[in-house]
PDB file of N, CA and C in Angstrom:
ATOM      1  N   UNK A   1      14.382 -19.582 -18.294  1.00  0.00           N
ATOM      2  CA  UNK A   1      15.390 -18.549 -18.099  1.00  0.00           C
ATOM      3  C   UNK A   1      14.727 -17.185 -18.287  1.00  0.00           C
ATOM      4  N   UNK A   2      14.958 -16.148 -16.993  1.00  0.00           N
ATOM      5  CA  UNK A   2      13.822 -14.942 -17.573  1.00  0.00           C
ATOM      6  C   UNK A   2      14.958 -13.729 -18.318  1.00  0.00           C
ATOM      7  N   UNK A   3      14.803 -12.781 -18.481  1.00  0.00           N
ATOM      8  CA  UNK A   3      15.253 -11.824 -19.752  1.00  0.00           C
ATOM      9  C   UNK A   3      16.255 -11.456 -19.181  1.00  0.00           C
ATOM     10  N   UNK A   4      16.753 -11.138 -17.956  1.00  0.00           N
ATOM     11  CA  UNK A   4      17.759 -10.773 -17.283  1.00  0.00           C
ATOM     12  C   UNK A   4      18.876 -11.965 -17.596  1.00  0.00           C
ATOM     13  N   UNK A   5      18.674 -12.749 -17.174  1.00  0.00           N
ATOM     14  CA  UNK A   5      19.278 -14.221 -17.301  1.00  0.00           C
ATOM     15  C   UNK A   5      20.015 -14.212 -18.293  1.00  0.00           C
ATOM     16  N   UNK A   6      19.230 -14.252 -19.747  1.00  0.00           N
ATOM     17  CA  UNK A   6      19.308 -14.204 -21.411  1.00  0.00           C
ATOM     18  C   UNK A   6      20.618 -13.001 -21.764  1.00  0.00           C
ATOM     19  N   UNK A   7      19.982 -11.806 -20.935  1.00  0.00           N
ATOM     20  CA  UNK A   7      21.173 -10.541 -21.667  1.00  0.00           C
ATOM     21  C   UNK A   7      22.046 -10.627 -21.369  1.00  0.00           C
ATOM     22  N   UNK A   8      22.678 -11.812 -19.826  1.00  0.00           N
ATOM     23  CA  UNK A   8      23.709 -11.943 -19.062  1.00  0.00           C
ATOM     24  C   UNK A   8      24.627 -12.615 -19.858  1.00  0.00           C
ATOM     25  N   UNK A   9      23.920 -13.642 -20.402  1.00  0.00           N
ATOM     26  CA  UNK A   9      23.987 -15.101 -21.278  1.00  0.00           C
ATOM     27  C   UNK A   9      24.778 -13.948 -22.803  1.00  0.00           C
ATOM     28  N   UNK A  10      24.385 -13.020 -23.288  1.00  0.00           N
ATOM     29  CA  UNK A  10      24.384 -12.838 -24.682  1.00  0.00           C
ATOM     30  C   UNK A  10      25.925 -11.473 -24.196  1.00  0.00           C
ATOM     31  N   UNK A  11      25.629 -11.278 -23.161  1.00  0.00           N
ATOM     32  CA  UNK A  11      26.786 -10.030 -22.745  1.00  0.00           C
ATOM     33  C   UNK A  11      28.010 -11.100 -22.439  1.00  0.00           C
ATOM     34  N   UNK A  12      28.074 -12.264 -22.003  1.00  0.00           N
ATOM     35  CA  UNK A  12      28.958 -13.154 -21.803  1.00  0.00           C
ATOM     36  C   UNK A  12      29.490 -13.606 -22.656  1.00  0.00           C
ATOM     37  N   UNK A  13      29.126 -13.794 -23.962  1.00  0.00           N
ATOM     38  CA  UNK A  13      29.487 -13.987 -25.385  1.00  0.00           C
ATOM     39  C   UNK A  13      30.341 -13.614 -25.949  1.00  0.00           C
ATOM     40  N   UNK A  14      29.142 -12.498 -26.153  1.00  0.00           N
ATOM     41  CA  UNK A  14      29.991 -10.729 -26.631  1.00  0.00           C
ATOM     42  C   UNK A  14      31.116 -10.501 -25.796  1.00  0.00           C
ATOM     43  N   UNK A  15      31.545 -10.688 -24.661  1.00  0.00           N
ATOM     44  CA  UNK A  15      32.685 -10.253 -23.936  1.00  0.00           C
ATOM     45  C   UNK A  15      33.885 -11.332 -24.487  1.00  0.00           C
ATOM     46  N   UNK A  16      33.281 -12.571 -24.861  1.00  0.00           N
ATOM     47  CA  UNK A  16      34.383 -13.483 -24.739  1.00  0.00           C
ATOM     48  C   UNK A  16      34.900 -13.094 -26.325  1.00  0.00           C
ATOM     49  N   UNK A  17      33.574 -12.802 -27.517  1.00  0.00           N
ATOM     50  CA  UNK A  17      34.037 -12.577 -29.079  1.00  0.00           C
ATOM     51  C   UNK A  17      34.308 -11.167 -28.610  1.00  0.00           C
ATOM     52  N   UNK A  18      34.913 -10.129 -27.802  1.00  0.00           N
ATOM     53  CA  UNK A  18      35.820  -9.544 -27.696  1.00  0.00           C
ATOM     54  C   UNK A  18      35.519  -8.240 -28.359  1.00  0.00           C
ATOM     55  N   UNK A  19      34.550  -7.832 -28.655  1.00  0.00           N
ATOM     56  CA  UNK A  19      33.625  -6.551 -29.276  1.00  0.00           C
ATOM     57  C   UNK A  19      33.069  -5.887 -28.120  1.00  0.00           C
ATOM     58  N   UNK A  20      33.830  -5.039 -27.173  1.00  0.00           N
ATOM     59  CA  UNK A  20      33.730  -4.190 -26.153  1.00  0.00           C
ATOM     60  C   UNK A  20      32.777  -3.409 -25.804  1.00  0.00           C
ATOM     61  N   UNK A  21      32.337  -2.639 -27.434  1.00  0.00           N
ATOM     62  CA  UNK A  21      31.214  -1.689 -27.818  1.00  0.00           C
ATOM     63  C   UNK A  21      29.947  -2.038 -27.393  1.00  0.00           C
ATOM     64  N   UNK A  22      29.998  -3.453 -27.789  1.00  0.00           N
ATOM     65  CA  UNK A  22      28.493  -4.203 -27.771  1.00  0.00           C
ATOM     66  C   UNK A  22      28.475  -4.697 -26.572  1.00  0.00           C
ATOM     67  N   UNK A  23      29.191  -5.268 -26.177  1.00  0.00           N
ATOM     68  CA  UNK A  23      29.631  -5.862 -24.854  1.00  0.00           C
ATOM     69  C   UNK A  23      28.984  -4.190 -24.014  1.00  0.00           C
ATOM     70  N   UNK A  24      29.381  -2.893 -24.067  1.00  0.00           N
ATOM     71  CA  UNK A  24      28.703  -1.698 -23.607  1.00  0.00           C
ATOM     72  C   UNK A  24      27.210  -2.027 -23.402  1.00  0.00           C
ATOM     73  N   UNK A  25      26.977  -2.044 -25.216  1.00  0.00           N
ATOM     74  CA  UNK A  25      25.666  -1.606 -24.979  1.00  0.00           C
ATOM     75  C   UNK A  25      24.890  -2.607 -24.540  1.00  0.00           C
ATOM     76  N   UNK A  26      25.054  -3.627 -24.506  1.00  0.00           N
ATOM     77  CA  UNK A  26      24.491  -4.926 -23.929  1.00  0.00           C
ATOM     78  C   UNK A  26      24.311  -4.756 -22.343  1.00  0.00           C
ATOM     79  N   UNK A  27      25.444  -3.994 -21.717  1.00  0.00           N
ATOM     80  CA  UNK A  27      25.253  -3.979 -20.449  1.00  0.00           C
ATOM     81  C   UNK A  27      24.267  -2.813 -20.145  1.00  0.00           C
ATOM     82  N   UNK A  28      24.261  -1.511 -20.836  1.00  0.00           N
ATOM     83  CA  UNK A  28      23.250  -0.898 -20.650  1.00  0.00           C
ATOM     84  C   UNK A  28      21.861  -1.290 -21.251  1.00  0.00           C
ATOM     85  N   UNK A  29      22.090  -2.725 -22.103  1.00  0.00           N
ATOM     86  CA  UNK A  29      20.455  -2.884 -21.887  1.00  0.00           C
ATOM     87  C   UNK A  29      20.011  -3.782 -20.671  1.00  0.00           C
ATOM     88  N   UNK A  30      20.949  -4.113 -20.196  1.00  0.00           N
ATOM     89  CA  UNK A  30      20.296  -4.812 -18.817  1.00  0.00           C
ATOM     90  C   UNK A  30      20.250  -4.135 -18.105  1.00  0.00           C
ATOM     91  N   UNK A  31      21.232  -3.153 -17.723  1.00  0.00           N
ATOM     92  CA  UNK A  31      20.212  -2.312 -16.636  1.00  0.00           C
ATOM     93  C   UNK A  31      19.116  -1.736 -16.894  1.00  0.00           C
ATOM     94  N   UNK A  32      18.603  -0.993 -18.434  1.00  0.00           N
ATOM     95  CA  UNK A  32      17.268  -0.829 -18.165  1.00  0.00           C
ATOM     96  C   UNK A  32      16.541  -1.773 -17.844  1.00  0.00           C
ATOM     97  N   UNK A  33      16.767  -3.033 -18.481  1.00  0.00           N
ATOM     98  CA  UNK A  33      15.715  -3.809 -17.992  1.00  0.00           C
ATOM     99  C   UNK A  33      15.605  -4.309 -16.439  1.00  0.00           C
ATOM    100  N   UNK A  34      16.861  -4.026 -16.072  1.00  0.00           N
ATOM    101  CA  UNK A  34      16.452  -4.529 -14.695  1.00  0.00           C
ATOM    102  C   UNK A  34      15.608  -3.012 -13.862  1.00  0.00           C
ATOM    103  N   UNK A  35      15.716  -1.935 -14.565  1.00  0.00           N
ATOM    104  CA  UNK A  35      14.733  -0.917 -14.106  1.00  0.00           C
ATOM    105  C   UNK A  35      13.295  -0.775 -14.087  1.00  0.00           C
ATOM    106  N   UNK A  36      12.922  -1.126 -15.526  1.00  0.00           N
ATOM    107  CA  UNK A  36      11.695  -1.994 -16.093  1.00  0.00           C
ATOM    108  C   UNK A  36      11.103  -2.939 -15.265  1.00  0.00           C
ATOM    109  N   UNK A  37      11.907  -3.995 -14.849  1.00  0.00           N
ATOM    110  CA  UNK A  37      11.436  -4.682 -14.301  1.00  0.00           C
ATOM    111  C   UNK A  37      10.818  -4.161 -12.885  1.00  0.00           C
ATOM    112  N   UNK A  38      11.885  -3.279 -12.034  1.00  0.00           N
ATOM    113  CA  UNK A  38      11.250  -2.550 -11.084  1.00  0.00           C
ATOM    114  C   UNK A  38      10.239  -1.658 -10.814  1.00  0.00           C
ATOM    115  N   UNK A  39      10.127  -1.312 -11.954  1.00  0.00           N
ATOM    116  CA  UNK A  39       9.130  -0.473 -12.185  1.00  0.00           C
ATOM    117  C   UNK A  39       7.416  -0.740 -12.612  1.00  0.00           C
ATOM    118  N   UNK A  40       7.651  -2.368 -13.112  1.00  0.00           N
ATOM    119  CA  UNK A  40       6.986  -2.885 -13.226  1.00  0.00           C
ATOM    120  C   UNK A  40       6.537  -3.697 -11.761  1.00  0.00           C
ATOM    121  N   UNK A  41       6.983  -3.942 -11.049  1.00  0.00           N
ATOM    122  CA  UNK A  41       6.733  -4.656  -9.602  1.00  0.00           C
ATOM    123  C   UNK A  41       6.072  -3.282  -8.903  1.00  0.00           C
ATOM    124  N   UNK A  42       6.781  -2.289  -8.778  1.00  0.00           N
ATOM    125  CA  UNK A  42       6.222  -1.329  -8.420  1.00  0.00           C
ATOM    126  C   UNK A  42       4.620  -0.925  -8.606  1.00  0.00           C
ATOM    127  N   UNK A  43       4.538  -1.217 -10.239  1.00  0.00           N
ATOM    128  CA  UNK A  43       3.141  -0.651 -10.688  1.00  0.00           C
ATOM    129  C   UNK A  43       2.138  -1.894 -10.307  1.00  0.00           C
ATOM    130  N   UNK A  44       2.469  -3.353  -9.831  1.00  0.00           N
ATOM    131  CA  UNK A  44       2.221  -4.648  -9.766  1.00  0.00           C
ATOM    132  C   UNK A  44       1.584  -3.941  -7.750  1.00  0.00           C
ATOM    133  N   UNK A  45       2.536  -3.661  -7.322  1.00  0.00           N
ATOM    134  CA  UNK A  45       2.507  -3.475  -5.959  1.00  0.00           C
ATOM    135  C   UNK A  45       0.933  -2.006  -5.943  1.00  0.00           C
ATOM    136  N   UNK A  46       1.261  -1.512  -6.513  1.00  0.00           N
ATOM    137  CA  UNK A  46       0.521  -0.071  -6.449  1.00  0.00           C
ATOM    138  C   UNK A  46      -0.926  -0.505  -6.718  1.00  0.00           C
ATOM    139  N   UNK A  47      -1.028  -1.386  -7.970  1.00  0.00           N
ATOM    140  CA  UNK A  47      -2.709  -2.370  -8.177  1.00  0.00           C
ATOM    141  C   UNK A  47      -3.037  -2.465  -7.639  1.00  0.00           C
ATOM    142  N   UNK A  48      -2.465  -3.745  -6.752  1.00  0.00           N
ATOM    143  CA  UNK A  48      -2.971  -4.600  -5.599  1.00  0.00           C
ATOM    144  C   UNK A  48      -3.650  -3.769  -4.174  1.00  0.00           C
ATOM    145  N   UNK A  49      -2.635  -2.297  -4.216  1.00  0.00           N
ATOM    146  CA  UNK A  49      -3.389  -1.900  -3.048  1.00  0.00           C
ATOM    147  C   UNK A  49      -4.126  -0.595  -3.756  1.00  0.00           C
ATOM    148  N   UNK A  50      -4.369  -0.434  -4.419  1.00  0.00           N
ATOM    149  CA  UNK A  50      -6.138   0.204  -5.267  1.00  0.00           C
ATOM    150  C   UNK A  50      -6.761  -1.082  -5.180  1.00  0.00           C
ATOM    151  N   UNK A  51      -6.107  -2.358  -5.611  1.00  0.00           N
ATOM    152  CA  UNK A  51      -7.639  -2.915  -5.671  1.00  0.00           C
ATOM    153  C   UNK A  51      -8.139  -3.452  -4.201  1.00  0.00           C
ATOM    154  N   UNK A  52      -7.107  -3.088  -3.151  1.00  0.00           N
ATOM    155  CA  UNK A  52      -7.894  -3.609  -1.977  1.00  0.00           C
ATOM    156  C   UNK A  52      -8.423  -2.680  -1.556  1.00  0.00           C
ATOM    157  N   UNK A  53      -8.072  -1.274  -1.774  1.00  0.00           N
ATOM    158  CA  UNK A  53      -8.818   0.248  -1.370  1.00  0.00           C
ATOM    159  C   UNK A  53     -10.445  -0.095  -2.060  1.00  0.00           C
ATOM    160  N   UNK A  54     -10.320  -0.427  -3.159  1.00  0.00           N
ATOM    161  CA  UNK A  54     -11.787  -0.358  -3.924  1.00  0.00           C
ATOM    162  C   UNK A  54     -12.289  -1.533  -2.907  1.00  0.00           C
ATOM    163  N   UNK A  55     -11.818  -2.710  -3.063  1.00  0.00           N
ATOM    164  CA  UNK A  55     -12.843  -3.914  -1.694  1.00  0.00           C
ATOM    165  C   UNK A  55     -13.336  -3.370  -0.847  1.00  0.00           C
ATOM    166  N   UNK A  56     -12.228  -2.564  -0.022  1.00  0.00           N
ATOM    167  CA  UNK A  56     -12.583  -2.033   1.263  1.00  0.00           C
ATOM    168  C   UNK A  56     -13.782  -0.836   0.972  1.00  0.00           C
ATOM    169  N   UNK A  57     -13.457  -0.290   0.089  1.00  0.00           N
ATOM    170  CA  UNK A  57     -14.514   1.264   0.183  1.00  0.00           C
ATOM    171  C   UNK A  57     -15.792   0.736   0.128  1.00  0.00           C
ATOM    172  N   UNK A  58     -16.078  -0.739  -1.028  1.00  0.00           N
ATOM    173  CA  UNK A  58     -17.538  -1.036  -1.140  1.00  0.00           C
ATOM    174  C   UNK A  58     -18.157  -2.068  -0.073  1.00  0.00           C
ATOM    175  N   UNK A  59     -17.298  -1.862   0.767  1.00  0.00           N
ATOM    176  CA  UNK A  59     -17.464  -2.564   1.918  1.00  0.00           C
ATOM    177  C   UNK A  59     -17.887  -1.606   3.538  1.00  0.00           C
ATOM    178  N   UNK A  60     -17.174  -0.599   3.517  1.00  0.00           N
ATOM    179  CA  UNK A  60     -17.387   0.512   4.431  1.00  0.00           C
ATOM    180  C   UNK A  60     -18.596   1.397   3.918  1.00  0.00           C
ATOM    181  N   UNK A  61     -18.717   1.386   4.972  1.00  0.00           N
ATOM    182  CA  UNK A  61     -20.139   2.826   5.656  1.00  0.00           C
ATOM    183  C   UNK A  61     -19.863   4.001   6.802  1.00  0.00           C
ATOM    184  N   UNK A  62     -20.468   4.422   6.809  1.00  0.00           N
ATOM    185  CA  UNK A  62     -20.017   5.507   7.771  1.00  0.00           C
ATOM    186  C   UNK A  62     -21.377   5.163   8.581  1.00  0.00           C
ATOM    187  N   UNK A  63     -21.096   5.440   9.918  1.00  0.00           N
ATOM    188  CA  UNK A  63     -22.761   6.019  10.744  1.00  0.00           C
ATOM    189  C   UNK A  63     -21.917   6.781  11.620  1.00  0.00           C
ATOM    190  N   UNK A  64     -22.492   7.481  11.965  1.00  0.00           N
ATOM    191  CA  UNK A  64     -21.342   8.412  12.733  1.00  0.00           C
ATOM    192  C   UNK A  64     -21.316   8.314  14.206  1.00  0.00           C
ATOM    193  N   UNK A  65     -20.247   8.979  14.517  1.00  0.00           N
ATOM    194  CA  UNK A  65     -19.540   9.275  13.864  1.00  0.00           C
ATOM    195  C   UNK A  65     -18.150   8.941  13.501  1.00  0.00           C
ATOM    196  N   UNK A  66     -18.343   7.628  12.789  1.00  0.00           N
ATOM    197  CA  UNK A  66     -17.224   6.479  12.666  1.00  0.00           C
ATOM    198  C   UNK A  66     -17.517   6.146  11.312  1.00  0.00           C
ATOM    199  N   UNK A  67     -16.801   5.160  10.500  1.00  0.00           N
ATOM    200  CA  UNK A  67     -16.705   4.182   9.387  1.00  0.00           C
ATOM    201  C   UNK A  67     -16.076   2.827  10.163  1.00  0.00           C
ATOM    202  N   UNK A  68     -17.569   2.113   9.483  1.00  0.00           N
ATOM    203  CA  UNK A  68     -17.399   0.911   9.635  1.00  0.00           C
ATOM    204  C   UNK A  68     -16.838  -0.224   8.527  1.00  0.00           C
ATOM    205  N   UNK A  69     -16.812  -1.474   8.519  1.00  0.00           N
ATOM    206  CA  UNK A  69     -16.376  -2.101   7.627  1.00  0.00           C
ATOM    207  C   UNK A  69     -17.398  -3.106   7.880  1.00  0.00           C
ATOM    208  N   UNK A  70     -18.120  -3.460   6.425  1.00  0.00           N
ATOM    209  CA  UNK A  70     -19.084  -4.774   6.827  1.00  0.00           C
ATOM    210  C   UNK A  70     -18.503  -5.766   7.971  1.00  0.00           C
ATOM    211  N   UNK A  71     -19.499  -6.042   8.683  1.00  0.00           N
ATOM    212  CA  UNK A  71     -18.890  -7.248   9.477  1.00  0.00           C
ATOM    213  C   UNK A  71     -17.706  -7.255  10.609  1.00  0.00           C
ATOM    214  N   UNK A  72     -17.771  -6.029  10.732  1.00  0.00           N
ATOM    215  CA  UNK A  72     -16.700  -5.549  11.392  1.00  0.00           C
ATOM    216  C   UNK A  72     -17.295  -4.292  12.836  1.00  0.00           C
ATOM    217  N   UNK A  73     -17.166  -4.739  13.925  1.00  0.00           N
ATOM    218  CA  UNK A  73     -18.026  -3.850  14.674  1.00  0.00           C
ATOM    219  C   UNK A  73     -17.066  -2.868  15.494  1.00  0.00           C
ATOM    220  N   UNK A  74     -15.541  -2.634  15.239  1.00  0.00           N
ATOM    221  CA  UNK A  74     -14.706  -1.822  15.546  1.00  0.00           C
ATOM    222  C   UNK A  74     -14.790  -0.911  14.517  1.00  0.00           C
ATOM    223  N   UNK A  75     -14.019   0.292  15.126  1.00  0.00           N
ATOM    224  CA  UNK A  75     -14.869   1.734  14.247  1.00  0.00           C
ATOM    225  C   UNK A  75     -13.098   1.823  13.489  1.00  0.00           C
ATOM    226  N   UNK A  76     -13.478   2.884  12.206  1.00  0.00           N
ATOM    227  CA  UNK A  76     -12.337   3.027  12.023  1.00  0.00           C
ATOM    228  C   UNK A  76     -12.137   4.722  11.586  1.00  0.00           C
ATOM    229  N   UNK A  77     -10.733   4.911  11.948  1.00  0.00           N
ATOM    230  CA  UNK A  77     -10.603   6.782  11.748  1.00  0.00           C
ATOM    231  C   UNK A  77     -11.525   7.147  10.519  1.00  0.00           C
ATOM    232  N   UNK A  78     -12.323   8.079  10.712  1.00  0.00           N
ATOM    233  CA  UNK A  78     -13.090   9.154   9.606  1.00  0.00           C
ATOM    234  C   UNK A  78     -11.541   9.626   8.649  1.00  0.00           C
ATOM    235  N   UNK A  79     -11.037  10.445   9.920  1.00  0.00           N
ATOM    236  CA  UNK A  79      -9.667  11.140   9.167  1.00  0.00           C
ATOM    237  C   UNK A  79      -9.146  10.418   8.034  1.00  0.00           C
ATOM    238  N   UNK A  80      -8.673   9.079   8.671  1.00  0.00           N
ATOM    239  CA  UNK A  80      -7.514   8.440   7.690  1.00  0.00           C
ATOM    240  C   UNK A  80      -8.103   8.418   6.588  1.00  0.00           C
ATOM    241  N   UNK A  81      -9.553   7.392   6.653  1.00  0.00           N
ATOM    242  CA  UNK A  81     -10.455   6.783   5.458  1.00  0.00           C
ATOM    243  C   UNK A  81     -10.793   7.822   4.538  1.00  0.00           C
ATOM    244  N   UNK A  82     -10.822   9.127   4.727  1.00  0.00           N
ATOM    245  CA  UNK A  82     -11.390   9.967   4.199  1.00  0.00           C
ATOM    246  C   UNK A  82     -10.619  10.828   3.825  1.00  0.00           C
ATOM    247  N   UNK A  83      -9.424  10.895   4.304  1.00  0.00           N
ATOM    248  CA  UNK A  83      -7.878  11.378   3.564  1.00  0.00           C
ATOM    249  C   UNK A  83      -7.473  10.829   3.135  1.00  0.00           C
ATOM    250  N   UNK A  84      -6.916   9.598   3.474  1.00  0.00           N
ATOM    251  CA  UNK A  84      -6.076   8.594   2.671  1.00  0.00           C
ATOM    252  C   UNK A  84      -6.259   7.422   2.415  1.00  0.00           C
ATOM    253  N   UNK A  85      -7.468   7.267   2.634  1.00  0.00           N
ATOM    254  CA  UNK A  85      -8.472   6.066   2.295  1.00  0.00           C
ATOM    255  C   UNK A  85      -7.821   4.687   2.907  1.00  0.00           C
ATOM    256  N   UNK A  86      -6.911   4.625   4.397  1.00  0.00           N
ATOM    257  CA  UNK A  86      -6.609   4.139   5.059  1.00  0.00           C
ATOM    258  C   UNK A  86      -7.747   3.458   6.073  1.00  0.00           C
ATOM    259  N   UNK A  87      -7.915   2.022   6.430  1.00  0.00           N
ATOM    260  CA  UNK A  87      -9.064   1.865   7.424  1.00  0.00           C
ATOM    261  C   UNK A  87      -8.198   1.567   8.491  1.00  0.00           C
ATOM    262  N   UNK A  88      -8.055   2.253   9.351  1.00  0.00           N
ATOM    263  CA  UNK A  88      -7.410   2.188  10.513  1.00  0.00           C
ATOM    264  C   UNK A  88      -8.314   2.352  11.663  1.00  0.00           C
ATOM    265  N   UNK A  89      -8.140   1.036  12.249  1.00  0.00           N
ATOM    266  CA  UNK A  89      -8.906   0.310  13.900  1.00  0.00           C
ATOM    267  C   UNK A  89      -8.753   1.751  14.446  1.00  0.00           C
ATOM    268  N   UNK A  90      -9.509   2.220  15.428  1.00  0.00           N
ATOM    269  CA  UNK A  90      -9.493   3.031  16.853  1.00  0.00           C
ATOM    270  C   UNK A  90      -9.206   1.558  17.707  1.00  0.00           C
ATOM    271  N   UNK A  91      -7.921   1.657  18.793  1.00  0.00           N
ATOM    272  CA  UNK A  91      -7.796   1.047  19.920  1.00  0.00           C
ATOM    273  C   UNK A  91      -9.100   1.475  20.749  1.00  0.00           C
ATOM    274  N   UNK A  92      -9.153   0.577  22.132  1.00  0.00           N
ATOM    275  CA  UNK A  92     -10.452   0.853  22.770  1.00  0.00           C
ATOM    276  C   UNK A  92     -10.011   2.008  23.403  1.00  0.00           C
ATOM    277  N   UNK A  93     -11.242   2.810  23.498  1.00  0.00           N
ATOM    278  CA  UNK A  93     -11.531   4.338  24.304  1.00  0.00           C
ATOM    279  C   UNK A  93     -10.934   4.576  25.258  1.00  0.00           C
ATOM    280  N   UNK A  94     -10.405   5.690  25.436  1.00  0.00           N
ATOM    281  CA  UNK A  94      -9.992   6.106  26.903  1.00  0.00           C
ATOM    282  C   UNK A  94     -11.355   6.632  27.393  1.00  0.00           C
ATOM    283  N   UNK A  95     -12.039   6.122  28.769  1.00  0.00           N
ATOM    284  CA  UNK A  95     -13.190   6.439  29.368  1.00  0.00           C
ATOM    285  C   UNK A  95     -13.097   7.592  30.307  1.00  0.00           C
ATOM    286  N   UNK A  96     -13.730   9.013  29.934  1.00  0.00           N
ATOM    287  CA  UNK A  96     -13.832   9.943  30.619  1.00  0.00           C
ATOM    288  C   UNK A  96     -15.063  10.435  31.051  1.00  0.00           C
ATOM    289  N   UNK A  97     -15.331  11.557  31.700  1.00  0.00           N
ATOM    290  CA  UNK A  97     -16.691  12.160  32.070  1.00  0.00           C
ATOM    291  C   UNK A  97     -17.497  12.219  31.304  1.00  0.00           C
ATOM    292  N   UNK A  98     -17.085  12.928  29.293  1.00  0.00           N
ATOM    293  CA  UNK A  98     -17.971  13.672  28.859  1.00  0.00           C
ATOM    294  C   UNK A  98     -17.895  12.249  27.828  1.00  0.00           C
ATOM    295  N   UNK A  99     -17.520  11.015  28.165  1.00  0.00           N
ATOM    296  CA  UNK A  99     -17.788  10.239  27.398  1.00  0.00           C
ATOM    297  C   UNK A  99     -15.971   9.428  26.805  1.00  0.00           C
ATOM    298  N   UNK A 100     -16.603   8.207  25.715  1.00  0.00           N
ATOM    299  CA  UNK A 100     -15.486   8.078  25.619  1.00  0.00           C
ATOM    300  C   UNK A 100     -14.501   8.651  24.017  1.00  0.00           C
ATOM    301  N   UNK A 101     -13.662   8.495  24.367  1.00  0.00           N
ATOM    302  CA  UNK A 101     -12.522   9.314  23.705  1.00  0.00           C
ATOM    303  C   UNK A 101     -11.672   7.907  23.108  1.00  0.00           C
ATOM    304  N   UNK A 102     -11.740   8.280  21.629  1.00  0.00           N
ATOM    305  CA  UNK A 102     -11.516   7.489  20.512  1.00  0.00           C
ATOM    306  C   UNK A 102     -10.164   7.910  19.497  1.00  0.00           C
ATOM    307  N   UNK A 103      -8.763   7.838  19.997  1.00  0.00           N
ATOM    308  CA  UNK A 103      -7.710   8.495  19.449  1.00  0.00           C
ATOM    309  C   UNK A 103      -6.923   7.084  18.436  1.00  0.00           C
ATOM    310  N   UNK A 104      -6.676   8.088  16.901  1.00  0.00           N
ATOM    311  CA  UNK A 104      -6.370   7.412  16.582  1.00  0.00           C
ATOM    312  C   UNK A 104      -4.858   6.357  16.485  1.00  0.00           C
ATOM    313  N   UNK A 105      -4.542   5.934  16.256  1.00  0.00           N
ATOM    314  CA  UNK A 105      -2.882   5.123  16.272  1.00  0.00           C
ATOM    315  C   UNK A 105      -2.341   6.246  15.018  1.00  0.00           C
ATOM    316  N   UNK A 106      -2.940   5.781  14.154  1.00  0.00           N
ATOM    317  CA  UNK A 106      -2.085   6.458  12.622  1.00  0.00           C
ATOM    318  C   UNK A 106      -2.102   7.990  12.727  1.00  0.00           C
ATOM    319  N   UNK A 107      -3.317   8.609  12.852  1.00  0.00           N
ATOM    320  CA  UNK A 107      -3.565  10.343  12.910  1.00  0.00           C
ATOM    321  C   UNK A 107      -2.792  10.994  13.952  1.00  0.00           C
ATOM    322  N   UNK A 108      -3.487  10.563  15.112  1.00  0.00           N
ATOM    323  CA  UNK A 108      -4.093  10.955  16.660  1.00  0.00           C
ATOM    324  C   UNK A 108      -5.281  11.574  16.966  1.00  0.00           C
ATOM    325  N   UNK A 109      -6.103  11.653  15.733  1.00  0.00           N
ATOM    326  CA  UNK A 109      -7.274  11.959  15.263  1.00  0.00           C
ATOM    327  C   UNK A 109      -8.088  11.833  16.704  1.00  0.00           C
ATOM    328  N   UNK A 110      -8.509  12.405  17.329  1.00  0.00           N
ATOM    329  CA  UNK A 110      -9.522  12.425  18.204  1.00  0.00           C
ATOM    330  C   UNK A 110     -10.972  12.670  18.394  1.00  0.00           C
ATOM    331  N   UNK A 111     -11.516  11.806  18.440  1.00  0.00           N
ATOM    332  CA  UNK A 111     -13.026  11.903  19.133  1.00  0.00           C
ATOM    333  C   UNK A 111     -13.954  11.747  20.162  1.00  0.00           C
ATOM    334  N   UNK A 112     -14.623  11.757  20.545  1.00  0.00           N
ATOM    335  CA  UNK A 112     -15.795  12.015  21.758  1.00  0.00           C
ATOM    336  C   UNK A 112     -16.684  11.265  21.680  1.00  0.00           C
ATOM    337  N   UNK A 113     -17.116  10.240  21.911  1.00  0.00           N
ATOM    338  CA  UNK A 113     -18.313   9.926  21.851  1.00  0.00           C
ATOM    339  C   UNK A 113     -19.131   9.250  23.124  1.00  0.00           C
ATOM    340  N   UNK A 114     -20.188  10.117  23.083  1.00  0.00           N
ATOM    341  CA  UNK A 114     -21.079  10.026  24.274  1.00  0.00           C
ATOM    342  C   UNK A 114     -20.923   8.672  24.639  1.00  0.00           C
ATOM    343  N   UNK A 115     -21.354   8.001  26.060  1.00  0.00           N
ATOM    344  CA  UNK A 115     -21.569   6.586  25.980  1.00  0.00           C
ATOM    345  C   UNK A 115     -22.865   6.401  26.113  1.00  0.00           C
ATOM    346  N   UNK A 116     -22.859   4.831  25.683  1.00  0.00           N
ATOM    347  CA  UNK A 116     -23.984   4.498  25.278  1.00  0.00           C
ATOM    348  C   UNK A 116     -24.851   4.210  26.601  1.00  0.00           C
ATOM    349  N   UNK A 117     -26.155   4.343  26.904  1.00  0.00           N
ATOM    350  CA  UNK A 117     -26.857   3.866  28.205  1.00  0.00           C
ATOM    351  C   UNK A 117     -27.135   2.308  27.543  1.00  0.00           C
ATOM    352  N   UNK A 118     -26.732   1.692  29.203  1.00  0.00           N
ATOM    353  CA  UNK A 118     -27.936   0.339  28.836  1.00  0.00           C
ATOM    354  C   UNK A 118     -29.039  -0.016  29.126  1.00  0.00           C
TER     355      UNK A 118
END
């Protein structure tokens, strides 16, 4: 039974032995806790994506003028990674004269890059 459960259990009591007061404050301790608890999932949620930011960062490189991800041969926005430490794919290039053109989905971050000869 988790703690929410329990105060429901002990406010159900108290309501029936007919002590209103407590029966109050009983209910305002479950809502903090059910705030607590959110707040705690929250800080649970917020970890998880620092600790996949940290995977990813010791995993990325830059060569320019892109960031790569080990093992990974699609480029990803400079902008995002480097503002918001987002690794966000470039879709494939729009192919123009002065080369191809690398826009991002998340930014619209745009780049140029010469093409390659074979």
């Amino acid at each position: 039974m988790g703690v929410i459960d329990n105060v429901k259990e002990v406010a159900n009591l108290v309501k029936e032995l007919g002590n209103i007061e407590l029966y109050r404050q009983i209910l305002d301790l479950q809502g903090e806790i059910m705030e607590l608890t959110q707040f705690n999932r929250d800080l649970q949620e917020k970890n998880d994506q620092l600790q996949s930011t940290i995977k990813t960062s010791n995993l990325m490189s830059f060569k320019t003028p892109f960031y790569y991800v080990e093992g990974d041969d699609v480029p990803h926005c400079p902008r995002c990674w480097e503002a918001d430490q987002k690794a966000i794919h470039y879709p494939p290039p729009f192919q123009s004269a002065g080369g191809d053109i690398h826009t991002c989905p998340e930014c619209k971050h745009q780049i140029t890059h010469p093409r390659r000869r074979p």
